[in-house]
PDB file of N, CA and C in Angstrom:
ATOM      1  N   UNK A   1      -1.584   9.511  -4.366  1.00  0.00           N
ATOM      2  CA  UNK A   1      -2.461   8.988  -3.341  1.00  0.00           C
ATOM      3  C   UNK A   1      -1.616   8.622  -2.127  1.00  0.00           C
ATOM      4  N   UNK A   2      -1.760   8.763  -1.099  1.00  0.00           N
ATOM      5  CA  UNK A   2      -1.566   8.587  -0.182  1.00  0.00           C
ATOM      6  C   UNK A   2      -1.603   6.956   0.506  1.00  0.00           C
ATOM      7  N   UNK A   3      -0.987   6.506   1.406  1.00  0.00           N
ATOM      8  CA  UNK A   3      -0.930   5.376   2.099  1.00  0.00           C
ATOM      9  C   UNK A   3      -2.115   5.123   2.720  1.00  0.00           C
ATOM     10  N   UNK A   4      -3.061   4.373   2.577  1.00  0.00           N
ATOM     11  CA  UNK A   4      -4.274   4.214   3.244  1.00  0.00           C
ATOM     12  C   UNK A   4      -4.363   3.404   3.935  1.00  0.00           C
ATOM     13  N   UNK A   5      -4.159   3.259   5.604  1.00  0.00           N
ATOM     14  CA  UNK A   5      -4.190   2.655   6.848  1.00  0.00           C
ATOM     15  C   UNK A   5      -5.676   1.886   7.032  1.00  0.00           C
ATOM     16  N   UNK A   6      -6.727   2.978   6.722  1.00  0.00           N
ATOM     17  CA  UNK A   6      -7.772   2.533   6.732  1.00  0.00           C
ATOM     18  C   UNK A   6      -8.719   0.937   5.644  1.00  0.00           C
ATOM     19  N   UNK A   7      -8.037   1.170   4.587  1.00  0.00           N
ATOM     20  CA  UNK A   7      -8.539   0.187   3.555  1.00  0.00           C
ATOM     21  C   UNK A   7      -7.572  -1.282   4.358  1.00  0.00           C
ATOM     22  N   UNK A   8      -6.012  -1.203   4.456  1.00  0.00           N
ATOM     23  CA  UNK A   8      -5.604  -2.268   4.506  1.00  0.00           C
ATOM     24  C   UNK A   8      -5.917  -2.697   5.715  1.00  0.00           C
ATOM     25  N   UNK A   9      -6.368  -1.779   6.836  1.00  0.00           N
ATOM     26  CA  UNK A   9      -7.232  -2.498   7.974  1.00  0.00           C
ATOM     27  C   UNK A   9      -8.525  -3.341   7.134  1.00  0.00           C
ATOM     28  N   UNK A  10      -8.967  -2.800   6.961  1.00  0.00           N
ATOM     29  CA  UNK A  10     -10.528  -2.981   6.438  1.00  0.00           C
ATOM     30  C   UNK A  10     -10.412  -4.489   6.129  1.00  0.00           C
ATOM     31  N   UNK A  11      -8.988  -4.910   4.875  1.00  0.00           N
ATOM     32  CA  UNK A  11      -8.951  -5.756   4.113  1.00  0.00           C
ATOM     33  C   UNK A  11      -8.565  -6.706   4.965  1.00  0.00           C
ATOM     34  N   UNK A  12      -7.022  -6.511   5.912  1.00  0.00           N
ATOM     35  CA  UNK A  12      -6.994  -7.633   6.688  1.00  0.00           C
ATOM     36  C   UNK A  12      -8.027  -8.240   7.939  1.00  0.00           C
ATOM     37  N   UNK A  13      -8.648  -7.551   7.876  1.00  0.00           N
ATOM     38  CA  UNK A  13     -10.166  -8.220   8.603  1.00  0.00           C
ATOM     39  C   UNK A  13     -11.038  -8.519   7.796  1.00  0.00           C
ATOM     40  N   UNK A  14     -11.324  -8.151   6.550  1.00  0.00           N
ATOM     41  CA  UNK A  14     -11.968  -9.487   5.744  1.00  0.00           C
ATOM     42  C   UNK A  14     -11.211 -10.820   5.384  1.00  0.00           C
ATOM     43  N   UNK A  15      -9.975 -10.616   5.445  1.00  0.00           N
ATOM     44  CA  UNK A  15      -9.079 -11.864   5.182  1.00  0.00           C
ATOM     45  C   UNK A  15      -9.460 -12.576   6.579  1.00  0.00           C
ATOM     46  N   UNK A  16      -8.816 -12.160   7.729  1.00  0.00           N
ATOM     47  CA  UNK A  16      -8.925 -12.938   9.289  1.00  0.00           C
ATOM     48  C   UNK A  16     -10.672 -13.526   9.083  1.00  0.00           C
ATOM     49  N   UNK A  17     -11.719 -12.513   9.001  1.00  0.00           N
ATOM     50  CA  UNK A  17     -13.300 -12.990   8.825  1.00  0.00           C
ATOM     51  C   UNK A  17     -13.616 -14.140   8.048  1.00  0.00           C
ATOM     52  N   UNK A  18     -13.048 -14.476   6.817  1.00  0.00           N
ATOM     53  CA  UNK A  18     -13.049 -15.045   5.881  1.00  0.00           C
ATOM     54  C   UNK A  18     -11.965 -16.392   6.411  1.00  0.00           C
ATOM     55  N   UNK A  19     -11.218 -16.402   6.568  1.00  0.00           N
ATOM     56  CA  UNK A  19     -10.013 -17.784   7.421  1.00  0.00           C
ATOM     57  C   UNK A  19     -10.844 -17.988   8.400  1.00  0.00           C
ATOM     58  N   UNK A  20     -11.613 -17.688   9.441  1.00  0.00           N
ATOM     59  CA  UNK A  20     -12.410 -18.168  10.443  1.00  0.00           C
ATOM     60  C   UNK A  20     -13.405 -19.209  10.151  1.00  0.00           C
ATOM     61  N   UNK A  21     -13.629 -19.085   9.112  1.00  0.00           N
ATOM     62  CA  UNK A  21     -15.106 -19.722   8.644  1.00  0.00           C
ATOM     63  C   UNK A  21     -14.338 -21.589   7.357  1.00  0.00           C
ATOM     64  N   UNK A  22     -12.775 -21.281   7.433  1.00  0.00           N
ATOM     65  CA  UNK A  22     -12.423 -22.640   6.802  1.00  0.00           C
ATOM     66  C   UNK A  22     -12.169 -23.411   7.442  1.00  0.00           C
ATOM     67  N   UNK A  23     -12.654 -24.649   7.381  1.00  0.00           N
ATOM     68  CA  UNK A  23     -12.636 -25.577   8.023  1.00  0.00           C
ATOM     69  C   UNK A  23     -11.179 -26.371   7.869  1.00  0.00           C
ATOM     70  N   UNK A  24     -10.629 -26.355   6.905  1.00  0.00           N
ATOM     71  CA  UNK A  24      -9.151 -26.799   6.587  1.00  0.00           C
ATOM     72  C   UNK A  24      -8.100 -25.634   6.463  1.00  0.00           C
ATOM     73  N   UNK A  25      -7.267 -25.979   7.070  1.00  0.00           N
ATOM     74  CA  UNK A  25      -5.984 -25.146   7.257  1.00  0.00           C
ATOM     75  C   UNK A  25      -5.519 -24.449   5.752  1.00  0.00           C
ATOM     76  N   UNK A  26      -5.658 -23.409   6.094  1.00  0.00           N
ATOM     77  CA  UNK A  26      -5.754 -22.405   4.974  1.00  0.00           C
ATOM     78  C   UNK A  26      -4.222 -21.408   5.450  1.00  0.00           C
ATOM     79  N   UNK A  27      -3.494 -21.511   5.725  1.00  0.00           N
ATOM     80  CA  UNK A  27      -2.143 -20.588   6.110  1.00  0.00           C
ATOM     81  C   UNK A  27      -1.877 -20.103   5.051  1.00  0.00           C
ATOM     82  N   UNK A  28      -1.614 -21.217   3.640  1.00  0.00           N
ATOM     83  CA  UNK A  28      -1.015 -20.685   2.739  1.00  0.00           C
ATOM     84  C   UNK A  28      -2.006 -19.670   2.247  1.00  0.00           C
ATOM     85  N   UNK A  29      -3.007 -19.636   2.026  1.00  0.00           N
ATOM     86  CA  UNK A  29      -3.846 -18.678   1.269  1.00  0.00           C
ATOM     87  C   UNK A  29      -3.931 -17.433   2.086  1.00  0.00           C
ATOM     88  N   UNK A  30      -3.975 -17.336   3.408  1.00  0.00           N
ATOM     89  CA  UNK A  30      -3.864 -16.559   4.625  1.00  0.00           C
ATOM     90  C   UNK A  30      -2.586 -15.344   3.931  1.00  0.00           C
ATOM     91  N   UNK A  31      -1.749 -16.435   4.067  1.00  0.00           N
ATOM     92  CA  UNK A  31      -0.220 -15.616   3.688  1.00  0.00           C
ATOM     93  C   UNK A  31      -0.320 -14.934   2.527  1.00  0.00           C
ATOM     94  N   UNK A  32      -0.935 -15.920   1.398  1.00  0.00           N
ATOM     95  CA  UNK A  32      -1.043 -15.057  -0.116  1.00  0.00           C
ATOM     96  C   UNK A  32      -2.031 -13.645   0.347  1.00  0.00           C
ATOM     97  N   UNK A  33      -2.685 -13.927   0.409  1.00  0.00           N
ATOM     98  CA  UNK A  33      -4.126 -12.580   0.736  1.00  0.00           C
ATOM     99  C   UNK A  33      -3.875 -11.925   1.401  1.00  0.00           C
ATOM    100  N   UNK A  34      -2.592 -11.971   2.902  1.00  0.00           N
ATOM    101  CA  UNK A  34      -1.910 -10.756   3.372  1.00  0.00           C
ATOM    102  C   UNK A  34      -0.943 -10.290   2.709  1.00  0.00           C
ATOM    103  N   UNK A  35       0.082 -10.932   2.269  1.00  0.00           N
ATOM    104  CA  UNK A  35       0.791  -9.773   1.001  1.00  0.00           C
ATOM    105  C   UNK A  35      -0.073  -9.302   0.260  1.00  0.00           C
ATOM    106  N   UNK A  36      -0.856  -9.542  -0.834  1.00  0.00           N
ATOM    107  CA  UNK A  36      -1.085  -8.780  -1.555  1.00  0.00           C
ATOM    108  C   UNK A  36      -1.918  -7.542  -1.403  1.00  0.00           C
ATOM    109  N   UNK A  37      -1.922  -7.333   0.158  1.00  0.00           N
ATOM    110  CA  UNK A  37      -3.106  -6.800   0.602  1.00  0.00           C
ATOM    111  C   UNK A  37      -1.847  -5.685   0.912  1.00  0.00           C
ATOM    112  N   UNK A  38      -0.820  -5.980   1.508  1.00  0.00           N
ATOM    113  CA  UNK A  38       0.261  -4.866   2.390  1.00  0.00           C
ATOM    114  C   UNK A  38       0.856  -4.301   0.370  1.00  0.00           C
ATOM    115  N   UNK A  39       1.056  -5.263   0.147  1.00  0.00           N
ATOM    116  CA  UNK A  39       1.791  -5.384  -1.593  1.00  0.00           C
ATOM    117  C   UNK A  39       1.046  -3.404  -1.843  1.00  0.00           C
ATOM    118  N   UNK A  40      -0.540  -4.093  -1.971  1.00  0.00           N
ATOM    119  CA  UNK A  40      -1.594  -3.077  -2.668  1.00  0.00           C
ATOM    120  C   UNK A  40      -0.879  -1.941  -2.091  1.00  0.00           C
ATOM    121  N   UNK A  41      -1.314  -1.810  -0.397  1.00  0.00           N
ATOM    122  CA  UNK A  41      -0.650  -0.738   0.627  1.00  0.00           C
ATOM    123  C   UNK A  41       0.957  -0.216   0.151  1.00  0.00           C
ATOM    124  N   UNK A  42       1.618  -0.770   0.011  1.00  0.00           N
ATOM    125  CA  UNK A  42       2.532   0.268  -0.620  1.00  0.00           C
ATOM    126  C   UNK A  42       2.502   0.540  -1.756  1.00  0.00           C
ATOM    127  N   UNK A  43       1.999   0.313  -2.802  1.00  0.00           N
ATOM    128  CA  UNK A  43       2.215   0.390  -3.901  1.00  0.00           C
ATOM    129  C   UNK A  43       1.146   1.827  -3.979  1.00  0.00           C
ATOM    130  N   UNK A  44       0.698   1.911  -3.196  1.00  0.00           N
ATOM    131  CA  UNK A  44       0.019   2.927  -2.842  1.00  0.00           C
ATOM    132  C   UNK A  44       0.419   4.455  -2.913  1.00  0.00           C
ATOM    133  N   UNK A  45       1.682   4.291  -2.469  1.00  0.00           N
ATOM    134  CA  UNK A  45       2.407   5.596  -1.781  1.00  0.00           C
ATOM    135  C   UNK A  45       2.547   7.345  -2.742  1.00  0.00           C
ATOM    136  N   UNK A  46       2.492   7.897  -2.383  1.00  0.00           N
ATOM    137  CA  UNK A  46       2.607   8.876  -3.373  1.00  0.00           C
ATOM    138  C   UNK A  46       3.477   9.774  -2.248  1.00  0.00           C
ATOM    139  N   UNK A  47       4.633  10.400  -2.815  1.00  0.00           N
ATOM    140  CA  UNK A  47       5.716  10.803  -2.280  1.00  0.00           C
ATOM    141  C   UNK A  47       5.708  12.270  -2.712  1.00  0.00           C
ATOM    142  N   UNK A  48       5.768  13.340  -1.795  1.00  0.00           N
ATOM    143  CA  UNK A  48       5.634  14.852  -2.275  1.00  0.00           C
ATOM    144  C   UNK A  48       7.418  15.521  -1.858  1.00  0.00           C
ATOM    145  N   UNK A  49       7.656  15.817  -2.649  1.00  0.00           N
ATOM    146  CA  UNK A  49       8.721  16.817  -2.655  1.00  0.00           C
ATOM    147  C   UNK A  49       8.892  17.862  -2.516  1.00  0.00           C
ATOM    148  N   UNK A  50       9.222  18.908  -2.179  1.00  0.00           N
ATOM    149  CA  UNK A  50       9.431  20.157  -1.643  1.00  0.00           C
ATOM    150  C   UNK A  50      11.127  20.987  -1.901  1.00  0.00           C
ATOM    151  N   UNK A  51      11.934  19.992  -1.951  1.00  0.00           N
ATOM    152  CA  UNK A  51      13.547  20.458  -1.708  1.00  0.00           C
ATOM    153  C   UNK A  51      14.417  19.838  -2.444  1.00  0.00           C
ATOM    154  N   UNK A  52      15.772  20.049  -2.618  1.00  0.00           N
ATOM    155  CA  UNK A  52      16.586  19.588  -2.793  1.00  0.00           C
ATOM    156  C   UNK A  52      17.082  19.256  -4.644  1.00  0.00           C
ATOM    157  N   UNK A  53      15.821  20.187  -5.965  1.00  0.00           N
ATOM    158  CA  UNK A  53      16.127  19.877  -6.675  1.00  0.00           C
ATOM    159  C   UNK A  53      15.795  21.693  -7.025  1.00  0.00           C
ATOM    160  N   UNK A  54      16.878  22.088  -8.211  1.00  0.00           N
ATOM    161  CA  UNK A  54      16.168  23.104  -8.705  1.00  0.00           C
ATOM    162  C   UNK A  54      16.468  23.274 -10.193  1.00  0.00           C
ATOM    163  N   UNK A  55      15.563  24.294 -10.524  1.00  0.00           N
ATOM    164  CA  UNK A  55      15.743  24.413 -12.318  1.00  0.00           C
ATOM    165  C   UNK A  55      15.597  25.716 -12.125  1.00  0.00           C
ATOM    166  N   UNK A  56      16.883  26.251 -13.147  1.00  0.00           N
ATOM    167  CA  UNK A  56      17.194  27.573 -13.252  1.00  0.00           C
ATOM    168  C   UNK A  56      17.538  28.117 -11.600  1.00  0.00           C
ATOM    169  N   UNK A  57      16.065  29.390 -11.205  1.00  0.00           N
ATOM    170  CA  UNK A  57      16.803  29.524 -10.046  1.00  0.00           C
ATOM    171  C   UNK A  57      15.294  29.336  -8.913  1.00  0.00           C
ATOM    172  N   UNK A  58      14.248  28.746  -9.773  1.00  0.00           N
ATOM    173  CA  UNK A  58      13.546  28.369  -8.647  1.00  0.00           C
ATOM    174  C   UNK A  58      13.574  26.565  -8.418  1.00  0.00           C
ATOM    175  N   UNK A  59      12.729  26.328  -7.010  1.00  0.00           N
ATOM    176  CA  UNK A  59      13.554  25.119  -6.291  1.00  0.00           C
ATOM    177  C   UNK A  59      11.983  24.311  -7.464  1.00  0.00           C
ATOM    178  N   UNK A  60      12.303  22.899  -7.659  1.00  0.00           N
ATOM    179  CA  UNK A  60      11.603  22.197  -7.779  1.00  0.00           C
ATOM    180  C   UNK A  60      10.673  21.364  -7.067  1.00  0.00           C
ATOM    181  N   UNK A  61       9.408  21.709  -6.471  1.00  0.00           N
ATOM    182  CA  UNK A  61       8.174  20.669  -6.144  1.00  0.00           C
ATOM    183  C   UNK A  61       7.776  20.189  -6.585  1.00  0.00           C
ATOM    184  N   UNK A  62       6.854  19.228  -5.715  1.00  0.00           N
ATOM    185  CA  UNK A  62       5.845  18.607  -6.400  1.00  0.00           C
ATOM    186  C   UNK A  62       5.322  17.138  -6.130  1.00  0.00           C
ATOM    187  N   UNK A  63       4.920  16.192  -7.163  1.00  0.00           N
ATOM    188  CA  UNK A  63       4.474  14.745  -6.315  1.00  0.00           C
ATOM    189  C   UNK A  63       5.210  13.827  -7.697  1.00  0.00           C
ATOM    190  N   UNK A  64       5.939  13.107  -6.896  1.00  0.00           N
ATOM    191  CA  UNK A  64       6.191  11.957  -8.120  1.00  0.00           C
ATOM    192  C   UNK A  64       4.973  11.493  -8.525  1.00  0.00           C
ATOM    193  N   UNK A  65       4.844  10.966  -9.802  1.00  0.00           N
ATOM    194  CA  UNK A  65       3.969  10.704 -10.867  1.00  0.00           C
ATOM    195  C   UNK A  65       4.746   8.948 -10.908  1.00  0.00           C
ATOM    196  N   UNK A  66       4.639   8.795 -10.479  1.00  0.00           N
ATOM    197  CA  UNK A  66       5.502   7.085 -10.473  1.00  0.00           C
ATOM    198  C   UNK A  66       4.659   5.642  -9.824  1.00  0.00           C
ATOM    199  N   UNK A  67       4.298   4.668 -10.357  1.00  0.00           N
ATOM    200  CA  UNK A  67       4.108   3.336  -9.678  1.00  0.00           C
ATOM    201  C   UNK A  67       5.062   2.449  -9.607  1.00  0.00           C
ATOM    202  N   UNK A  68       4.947   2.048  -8.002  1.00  0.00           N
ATOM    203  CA  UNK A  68       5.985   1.327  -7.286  1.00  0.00           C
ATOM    204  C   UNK A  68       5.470   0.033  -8.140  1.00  0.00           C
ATOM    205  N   UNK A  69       6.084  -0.992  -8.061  1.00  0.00           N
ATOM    206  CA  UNK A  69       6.361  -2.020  -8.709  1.00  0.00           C
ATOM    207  C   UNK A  69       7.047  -3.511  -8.171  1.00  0.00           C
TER     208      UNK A  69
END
């Protein structure tokens, strides 16, 4: 899967929408709910390969199969 620009927009404007409406200083929760929101966003990433590995005598592609962590 790909990096999705669109969702972690989406999300940090329900976070900002949602902090507007507390009446008590909420930073810390602000802060928690934007990491885990960028956190999600990379953990996201799916990385495609093309080069630099080969078996036998053709080159190796393809997409890592891996979660970031």
């Amino acid at each position: 899967m790909a990096l999705n620009k669109i969702a972690l927009k989406t999300e940090i404007k329900s976070i900002l929408d949602d902090m507007k409406q507390r009446n008590e200083d909420a930073t810390d929760e602000f802060a928690t709910r934007l990491s885990n929101a960028i956190d999600d966003y990379v953990k996201g990433i799916q990385i495609t390969y093309t080069t630099g590995l080969t078996a036998s005598t053709f080159p190796v592609v393809g997409v890592f199969q891996y979660t970031v962590s």
